[in-house]
C-alpha atoms as a PDB file:
ATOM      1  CA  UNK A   1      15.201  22.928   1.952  1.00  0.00           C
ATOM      2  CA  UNK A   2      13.126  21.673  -0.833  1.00  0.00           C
ATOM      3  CA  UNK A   3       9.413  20.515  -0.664  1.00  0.00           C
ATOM      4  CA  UNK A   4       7.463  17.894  -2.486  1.00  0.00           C
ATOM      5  CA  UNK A   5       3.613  17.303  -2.545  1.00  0.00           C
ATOM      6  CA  UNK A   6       2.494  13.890  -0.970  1.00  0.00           C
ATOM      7  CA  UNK A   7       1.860  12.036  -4.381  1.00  0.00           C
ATOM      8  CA  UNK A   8       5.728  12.204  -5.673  1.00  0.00           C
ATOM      9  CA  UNK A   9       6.746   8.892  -6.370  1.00  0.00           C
ATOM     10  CA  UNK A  10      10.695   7.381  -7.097  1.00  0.00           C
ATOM     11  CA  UNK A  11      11.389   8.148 -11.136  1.00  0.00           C
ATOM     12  CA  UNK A  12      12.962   4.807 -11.073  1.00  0.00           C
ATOM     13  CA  UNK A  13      10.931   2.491  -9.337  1.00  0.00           C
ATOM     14  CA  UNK A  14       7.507   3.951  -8.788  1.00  0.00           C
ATOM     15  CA  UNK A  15       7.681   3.610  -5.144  1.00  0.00           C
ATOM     16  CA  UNK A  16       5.894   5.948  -3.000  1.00  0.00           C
ATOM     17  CA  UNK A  17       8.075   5.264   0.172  1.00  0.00           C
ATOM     18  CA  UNK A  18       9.989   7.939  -0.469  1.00  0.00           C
ATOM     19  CA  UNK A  19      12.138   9.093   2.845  1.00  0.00           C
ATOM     20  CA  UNK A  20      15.286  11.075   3.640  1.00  0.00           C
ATOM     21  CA  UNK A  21      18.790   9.846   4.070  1.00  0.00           C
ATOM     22  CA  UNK A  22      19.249   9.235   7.724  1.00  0.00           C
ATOM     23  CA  UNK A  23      22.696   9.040  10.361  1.00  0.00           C
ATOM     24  CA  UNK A  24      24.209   5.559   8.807  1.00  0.00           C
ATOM     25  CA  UNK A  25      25.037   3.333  12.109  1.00  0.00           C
ATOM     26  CA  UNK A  26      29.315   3.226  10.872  1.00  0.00           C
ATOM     27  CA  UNK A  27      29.124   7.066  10.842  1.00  0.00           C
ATOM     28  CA  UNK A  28      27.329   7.043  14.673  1.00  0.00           C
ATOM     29  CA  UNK A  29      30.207   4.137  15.369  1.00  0.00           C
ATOM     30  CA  UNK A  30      33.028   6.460  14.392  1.00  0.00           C
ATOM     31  CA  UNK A  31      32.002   8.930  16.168  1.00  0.00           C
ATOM     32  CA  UNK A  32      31.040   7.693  19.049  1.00  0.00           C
ATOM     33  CA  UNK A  33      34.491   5.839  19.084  1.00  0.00           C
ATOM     34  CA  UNK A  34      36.557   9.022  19.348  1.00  0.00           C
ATOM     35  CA  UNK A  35      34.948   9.628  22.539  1.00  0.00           C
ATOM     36  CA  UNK A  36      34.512   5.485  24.085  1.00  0.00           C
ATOM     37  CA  UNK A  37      36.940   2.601  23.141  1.00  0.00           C
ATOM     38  CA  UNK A  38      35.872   0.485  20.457  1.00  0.00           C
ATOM     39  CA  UNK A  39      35.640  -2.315  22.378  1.00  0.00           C
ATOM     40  CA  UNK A  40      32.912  -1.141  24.202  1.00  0.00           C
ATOM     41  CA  UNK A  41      30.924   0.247  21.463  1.00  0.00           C
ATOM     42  CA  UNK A  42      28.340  -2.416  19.439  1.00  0.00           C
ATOM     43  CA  UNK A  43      26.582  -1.695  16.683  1.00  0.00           C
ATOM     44  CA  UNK A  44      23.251  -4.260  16.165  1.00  0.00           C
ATOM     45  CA  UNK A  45      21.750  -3.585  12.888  1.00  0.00           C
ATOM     46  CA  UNK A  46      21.059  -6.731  10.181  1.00  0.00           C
ATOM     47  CA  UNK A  47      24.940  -5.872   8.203  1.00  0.00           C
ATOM     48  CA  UNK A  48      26.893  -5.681  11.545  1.00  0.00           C
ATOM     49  CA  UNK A  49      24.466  -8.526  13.979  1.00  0.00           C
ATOM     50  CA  UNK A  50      22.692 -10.363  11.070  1.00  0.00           C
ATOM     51  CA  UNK A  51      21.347 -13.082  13.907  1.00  0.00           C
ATOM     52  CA  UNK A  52      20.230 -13.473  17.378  1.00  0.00           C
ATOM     53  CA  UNK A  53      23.588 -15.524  18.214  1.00  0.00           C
ATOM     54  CA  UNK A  54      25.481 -12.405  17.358  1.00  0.00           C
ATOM     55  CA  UNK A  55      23.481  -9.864  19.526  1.00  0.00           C
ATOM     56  CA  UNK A  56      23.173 -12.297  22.246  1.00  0.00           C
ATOM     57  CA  UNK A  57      27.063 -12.302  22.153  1.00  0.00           C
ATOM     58  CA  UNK A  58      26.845  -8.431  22.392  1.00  0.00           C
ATOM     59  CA  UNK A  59      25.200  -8.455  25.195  1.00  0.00           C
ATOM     60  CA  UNK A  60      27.001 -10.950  27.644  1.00  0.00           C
ATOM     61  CA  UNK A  61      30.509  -9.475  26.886  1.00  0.00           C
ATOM     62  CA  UNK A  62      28.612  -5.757  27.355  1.00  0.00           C
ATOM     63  CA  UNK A  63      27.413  -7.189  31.265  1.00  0.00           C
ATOM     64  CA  UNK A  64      31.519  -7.650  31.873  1.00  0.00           C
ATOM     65  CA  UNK A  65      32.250  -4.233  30.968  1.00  0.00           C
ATOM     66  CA  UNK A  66      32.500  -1.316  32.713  1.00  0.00           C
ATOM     67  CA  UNK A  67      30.356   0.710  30.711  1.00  0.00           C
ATOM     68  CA  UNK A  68      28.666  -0.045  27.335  1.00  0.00           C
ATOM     69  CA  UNK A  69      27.451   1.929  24.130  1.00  0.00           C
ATOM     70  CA  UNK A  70      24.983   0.199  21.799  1.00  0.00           C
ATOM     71  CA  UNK A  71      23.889   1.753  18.467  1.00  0.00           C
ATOM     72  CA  UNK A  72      21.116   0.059  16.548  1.00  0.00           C
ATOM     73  CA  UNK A  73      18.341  -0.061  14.410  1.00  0.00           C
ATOM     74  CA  UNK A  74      14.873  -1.429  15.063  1.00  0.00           C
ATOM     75  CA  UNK A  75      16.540  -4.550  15.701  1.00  0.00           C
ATOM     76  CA  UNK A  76      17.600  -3.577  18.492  1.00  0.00           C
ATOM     77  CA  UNK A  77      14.493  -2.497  20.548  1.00  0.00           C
ATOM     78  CA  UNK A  78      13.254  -6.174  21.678  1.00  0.00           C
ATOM     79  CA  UNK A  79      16.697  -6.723  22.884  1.00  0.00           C
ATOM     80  CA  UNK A  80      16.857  -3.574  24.998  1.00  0.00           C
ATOM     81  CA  UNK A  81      17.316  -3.590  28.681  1.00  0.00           C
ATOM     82  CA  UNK A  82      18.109  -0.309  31.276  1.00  0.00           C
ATOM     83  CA  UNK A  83      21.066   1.988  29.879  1.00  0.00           C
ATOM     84  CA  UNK A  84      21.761   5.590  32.269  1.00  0.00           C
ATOM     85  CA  UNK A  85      20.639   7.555  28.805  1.00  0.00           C
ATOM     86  CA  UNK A  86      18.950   6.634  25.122  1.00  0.00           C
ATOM     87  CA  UNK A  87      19.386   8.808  22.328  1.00  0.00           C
ATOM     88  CA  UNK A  88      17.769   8.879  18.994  1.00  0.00           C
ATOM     89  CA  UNK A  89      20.261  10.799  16.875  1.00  0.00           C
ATOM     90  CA  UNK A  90      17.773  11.618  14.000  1.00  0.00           C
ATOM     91  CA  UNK A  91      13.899  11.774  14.902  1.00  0.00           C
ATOM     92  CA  UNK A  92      12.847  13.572  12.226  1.00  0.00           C
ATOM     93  CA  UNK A  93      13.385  10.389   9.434  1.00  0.00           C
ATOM     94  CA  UNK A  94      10.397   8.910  12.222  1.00  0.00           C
ATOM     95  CA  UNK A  95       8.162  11.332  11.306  1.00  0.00           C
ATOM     96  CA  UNK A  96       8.861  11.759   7.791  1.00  0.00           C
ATOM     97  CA  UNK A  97       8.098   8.156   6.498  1.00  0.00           C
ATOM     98  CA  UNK A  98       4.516   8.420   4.037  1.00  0.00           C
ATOM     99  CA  UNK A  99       2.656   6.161   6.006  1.00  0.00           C
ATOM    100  CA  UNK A 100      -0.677   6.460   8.452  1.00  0.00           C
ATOM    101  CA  UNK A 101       1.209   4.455  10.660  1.00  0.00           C
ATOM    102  CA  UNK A 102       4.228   6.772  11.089  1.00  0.00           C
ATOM    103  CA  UNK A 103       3.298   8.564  14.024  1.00  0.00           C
ATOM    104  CA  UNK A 104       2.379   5.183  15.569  1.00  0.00           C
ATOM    105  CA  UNK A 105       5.281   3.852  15.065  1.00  0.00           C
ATOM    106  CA  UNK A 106       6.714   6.783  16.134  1.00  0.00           C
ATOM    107  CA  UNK A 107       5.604   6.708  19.516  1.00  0.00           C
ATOM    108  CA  UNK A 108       6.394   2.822  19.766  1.00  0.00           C
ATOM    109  CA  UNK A 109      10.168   3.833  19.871  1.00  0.00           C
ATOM    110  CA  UNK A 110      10.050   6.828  21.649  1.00  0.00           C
ATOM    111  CA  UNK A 111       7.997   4.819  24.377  1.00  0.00           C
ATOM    112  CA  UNK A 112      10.392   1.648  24.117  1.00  0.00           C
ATOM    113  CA  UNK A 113      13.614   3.857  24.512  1.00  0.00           C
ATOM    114  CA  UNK A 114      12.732   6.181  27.391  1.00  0.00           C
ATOM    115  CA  UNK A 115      11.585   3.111  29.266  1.00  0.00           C
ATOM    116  CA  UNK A 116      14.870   2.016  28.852  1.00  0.00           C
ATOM    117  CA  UNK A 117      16.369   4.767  30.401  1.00  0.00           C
ATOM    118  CA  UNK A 118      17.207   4.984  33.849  1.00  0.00           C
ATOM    119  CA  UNK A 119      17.772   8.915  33.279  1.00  0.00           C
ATOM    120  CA  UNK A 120      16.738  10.214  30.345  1.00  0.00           C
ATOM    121  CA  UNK A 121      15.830   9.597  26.524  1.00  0.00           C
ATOM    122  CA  UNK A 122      17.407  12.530  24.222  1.00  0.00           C
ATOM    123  CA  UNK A 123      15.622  13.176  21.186  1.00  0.00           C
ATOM    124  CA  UNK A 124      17.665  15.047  18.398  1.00  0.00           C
ATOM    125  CA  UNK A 125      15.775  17.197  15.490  1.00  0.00           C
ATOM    126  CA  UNK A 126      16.080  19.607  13.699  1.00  0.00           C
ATOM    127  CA  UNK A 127      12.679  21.129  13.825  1.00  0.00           C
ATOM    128  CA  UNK A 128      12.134  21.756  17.701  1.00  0.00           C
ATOM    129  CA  UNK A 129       9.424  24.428  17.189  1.00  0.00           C
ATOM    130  CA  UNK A 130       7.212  21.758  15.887  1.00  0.00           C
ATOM    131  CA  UNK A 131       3.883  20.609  17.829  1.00  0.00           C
ATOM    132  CA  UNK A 132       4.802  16.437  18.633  1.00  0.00           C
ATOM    133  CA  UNK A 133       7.919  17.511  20.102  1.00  0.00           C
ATOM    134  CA  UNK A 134       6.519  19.348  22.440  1.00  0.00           C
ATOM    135  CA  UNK A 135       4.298  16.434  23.676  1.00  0.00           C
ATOM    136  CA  UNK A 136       6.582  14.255  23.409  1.00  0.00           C
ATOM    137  CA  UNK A 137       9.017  16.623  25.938  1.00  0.00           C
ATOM    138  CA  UNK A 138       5.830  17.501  28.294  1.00  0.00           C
ATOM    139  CA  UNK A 139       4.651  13.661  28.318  1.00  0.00           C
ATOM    140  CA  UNK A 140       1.519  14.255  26.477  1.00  0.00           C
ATOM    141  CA  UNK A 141       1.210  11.394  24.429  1.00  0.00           C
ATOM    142  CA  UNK A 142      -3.003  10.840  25.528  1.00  0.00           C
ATOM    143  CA  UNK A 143      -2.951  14.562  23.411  1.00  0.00           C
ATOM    144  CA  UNK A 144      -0.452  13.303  20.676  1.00  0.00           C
ATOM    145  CA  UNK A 145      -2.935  10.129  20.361  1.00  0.00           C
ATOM    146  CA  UNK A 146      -6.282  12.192  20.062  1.00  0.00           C
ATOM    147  CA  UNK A 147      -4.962  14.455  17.626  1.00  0.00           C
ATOM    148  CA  UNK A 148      -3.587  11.480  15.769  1.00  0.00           C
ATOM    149  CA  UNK A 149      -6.769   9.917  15.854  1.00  0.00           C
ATOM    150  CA  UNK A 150      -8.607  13.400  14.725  1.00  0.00           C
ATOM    151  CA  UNK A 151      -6.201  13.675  11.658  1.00  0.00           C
ATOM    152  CA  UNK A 152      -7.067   9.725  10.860  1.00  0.00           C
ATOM    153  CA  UNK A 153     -10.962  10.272  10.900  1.00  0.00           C
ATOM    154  CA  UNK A 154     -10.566  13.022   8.857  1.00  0.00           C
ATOM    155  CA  UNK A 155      -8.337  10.936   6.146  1.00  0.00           C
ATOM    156  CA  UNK A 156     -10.692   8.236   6.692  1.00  0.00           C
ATOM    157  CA  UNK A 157      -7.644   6.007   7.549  1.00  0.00           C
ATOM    158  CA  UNK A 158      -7.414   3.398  10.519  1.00  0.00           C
ATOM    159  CA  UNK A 159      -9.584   2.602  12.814  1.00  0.00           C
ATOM    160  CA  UNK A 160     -12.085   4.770  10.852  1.00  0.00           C
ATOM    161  CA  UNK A 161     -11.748   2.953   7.195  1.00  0.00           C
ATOM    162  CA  UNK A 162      -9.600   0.219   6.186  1.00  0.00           C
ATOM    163  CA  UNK A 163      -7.346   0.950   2.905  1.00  0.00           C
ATOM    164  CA  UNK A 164      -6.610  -2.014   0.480  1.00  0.00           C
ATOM    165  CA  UNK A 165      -4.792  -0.757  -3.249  1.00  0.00           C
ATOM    166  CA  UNK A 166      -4.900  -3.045  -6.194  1.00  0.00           C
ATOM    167  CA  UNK A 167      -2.947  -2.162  -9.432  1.00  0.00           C
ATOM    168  CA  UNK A 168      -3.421  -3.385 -12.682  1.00  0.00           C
ATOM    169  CA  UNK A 169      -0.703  -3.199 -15.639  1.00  0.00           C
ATOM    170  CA  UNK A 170      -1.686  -2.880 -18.734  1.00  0.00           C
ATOM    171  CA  UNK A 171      -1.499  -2.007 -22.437  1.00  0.00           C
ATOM    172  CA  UNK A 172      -3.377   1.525 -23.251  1.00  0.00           C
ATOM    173  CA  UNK A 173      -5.937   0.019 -25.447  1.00  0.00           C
ATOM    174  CA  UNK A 174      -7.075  -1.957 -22.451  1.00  0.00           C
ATOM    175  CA  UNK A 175      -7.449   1.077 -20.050  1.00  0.00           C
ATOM    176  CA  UNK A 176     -10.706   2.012 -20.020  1.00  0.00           C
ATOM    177  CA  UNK A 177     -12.199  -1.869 -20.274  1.00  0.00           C
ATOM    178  CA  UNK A 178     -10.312  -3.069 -17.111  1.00  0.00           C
ATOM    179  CA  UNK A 179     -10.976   0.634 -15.274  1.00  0.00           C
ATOM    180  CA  UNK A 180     -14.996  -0.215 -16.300  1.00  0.00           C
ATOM    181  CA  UNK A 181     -14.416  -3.831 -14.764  1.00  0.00           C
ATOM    182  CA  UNK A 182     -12.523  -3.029 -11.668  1.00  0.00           C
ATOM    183  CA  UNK A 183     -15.730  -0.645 -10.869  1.00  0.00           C
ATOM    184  CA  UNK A 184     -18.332  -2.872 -11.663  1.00  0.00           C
ATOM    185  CA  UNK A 185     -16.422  -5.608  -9.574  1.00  0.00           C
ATOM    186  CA  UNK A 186     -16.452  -3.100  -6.685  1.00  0.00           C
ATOM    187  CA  UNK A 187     -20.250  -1.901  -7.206  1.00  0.00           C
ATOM    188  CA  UNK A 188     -21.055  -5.895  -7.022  1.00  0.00           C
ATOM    189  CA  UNK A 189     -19.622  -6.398  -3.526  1.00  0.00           C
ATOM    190  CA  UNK A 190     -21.985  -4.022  -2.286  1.00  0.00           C
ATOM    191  CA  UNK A 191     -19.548  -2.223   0.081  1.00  0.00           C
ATOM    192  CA  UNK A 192     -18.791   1.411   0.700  1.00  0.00           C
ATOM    193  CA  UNK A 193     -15.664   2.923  -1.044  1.00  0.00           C
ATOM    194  CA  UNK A 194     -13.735   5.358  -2.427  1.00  0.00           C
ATOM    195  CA  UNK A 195     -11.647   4.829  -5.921  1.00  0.00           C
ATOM    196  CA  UNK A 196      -9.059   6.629  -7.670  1.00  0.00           C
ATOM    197  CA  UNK A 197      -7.505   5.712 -10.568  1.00  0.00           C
ATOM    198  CA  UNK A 198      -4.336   7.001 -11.592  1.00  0.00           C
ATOM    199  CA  UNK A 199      -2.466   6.238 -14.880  1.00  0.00           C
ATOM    200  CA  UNK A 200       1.765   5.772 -14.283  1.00  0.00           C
ATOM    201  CA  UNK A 201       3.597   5.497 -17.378  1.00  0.00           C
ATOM    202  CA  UNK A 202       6.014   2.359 -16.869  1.00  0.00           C
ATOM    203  CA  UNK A 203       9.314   1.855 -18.476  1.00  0.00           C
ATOM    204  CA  UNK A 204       7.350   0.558 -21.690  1.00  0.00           C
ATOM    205  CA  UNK A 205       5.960   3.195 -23.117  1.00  0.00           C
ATOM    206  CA  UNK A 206       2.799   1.584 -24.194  1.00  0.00           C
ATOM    207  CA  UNK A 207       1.681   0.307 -20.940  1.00  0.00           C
ATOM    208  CA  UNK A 208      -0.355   2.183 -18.033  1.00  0.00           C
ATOM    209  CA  UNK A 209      -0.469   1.288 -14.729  1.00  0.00           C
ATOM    210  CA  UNK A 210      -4.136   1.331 -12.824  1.00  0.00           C
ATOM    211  CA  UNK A 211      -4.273   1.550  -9.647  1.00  0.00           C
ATOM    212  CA  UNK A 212      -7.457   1.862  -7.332  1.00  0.00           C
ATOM    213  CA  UNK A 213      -7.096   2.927  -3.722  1.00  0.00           C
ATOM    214  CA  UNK A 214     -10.410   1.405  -1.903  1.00  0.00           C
ATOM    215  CA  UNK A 215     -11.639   2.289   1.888  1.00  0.00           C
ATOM    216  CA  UNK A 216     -14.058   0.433   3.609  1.00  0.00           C
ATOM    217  CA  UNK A 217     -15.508   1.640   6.735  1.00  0.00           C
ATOM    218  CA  UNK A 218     -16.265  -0.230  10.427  1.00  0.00           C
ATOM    219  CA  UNK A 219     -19.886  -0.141   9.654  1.00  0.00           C
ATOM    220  CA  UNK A 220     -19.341  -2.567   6.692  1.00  0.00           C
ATOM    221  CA  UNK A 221     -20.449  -5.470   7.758  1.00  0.00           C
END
């Protein structure tokens, strides 16, 4: 397994969303379909169910059948109603995602699914020894959620501080008179923050980009 620190950013594009390859929903479909006939197998994701007409199809034909076997995306949560099992074949792309928000979101599927399940939600990974799957298996999520909230204090991320990012692109002889500017826009406002600037090469060489991470806290006012 290879490791990369948290500021690694796409060679192409920049991006910092950088996340793993997960289980494709065609490769869970054919699967899945040497086990179940196809006809009772849907997959509801925005290249197989693009619109609510199609999954609202799904779903009447599935309450004629027998049995039924849907594999989704997020799209498919709001449409959810009580299955004998849910599965999430890949947990670990949930937790892997850069954001403050992941473990939030997190939680919002694994509470979504295993209230969806009449008897039991099945949670695959590949790291069972870690901490939030141990939680998540005992039903501690009011322990997941305060040690969520210690790590975000700590950052200084939600509810503690609010994050906002501007970026600037621009040619290098302009660098330090916008970086000057940016900060004596920020001093004005008269608000607590943090700043970072960070130079990223961009595909012309003579151009920087800027870009200033600011925080401000709840007791801005």
């Amino acid at each position: 397994d290879r490791t990369y620190p948290s500021e690694t950013t796409c060679s192409r594009c920049h991006s910092w969303n950088i996340s793993p390859f997960a289980i494709g929903s065609d490769a869970l479909y054919n699967e899945v379909c040497e086990y179940a006939h196809s006809d009772n197998v849907y997959v509801v994701d925005n290249t197989h169910s693009p619109d609510e007409k199609t999954i609202h199809s799904y779903i009447e034909r599935a309450e004629r059948q027998p049995y039924k076997i849907f594999i989704g995306t997020k799209k498919l949560l709001p449409h959810l109603k009580q299955f004998d099992y849910t599965v999430i074949p890949f947990f670990d792309r949930l937790i892997q995602i850069p954001s403050y928000t992941t473990v939030e979101d997190m939680l919002d599927v694994v509470m979504t699914l295993a209230l969806s399940a009449k008897e039991s939600l099945v949670i695959c990974t590949r790291n069972p020894e870690l901490s939030i799957i141990e939680q998540l298996q005992n039903k501690k999520i009011q322990t997941l959620i305060k040690d969520e909230l210690a790590i975000r204090e700590k950052l200084e991320y939600p509810p503690y501080a609010t994050p906002h990012k501007i970026t600037i692109e621009t040619f290098k002889n302009k660098e330090s008179l916008l970086t000057k500017a940016l900060s004596d826009f920020l001093n004005d406002q008269e608000i607590k923050y943090t700043i970072q600037t960070k130079k990223e090469l961009t595909d012309f060489s003579e151009k920087v980009r800027i870009t200033a991470v600011i925080k401000t806290y709840r007791d801005w006012e």
